[in-house]
C-alpha atoms as a PDB file:
ATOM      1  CA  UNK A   1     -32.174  24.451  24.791  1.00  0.00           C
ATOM      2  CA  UNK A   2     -31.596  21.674  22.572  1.00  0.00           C
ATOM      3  CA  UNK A   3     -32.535  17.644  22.973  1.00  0.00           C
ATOM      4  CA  UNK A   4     -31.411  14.410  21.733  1.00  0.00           C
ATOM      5  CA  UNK A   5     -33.590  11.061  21.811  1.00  0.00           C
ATOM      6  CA  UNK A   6     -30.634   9.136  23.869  1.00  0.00           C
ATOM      7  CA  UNK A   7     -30.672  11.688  26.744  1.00  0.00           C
ATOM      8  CA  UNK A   8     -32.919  11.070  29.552  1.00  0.00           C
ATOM      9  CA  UNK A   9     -34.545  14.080  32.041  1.00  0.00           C
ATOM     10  CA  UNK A  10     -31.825  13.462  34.466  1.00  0.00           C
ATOM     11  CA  UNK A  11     -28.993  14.144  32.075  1.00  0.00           C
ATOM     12  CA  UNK A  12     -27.877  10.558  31.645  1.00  0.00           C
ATOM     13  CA  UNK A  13     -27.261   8.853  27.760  1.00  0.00           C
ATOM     14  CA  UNK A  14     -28.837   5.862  27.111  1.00  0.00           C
ATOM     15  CA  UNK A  15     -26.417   5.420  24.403  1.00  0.00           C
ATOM     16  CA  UNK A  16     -23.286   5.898  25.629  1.00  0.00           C
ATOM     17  CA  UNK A  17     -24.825   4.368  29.418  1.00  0.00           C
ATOM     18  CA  UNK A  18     -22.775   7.504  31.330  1.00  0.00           C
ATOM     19  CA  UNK A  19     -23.635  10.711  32.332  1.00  0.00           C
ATOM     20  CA  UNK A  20     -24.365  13.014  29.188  1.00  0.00           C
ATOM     21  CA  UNK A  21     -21.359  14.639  27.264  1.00  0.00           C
ATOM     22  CA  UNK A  22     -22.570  16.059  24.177  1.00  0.00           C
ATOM     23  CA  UNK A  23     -19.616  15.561  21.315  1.00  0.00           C
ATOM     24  CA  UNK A  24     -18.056  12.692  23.562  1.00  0.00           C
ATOM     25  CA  UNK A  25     -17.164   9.453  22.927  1.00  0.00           C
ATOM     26  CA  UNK A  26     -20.463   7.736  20.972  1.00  0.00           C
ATOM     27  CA  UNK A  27     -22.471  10.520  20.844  1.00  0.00           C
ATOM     28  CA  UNK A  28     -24.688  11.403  17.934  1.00  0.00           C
ATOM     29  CA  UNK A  29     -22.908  14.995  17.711  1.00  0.00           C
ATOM     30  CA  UNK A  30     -19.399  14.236  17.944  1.00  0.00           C
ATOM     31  CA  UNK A  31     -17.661  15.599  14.359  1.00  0.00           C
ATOM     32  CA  UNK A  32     -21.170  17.094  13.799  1.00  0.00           C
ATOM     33  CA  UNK A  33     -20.739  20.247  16.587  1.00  0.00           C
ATOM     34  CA  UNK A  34     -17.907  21.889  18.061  1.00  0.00           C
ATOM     35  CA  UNK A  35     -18.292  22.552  21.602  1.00  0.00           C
ATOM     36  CA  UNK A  36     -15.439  25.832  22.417  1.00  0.00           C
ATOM     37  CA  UNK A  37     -16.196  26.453  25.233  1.00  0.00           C
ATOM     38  CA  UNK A  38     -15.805  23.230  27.145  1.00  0.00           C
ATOM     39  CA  UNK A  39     -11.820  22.647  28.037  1.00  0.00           C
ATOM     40  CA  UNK A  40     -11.738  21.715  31.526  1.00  0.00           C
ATOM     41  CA  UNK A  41     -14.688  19.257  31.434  1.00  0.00           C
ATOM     42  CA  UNK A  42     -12.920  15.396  30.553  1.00  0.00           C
ATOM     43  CA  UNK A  43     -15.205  12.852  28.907  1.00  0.00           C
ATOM     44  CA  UNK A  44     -16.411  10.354  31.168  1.00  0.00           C
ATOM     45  CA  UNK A  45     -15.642   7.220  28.665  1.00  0.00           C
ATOM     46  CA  UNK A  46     -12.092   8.436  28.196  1.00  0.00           C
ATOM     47  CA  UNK A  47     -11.056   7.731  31.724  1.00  0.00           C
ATOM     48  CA  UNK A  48     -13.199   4.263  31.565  1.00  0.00           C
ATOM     49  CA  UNK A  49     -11.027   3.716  28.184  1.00  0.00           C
ATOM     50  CA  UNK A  50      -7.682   4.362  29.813  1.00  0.00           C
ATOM     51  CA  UNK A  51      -8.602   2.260  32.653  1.00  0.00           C
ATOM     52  CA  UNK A  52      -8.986  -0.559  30.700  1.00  0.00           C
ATOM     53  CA  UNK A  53      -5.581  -0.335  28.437  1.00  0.00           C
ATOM     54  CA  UNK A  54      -3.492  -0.125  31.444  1.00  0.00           C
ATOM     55  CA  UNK A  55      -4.924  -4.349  32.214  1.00  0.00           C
ATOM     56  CA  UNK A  56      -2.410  -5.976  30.825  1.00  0.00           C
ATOM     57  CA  UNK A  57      -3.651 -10.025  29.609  1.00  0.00           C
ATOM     58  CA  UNK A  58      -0.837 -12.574  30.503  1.00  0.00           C
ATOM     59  CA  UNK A  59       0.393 -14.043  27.456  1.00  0.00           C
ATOM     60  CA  UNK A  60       0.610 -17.518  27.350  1.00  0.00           C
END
């Protein structure tokens, strides 16, 4: 088992404000640990990041 000082008992990041993903998006491990084994499983900030590209600001 391991534990990080962001991660709260029910498996949410008080850093990142989303559910845990360890190696995701603003985590403490991400480029520190490789995580293999986890393919299917999408970050939860990547879809909130693509979300917000696609609003397009009017130009004035």
């Amino acid at each position: 088992m391991w534990d990080c000082r962001h991660r709260r008992s029910d498996d949410f990041c008080r850093r990142r404000k989303t559910a845990c993903f360890p190696g995701g998006i603003g985590c403490v491990l991400k480029d520190k640990f490789e995580f293999p084994l986890r393919t299917d499983i999408k970050d939860p900030l990547l879809k909130k990041r693509k979300e917000k590209s696609k609003i397009v600001k009017p130009s004035n």
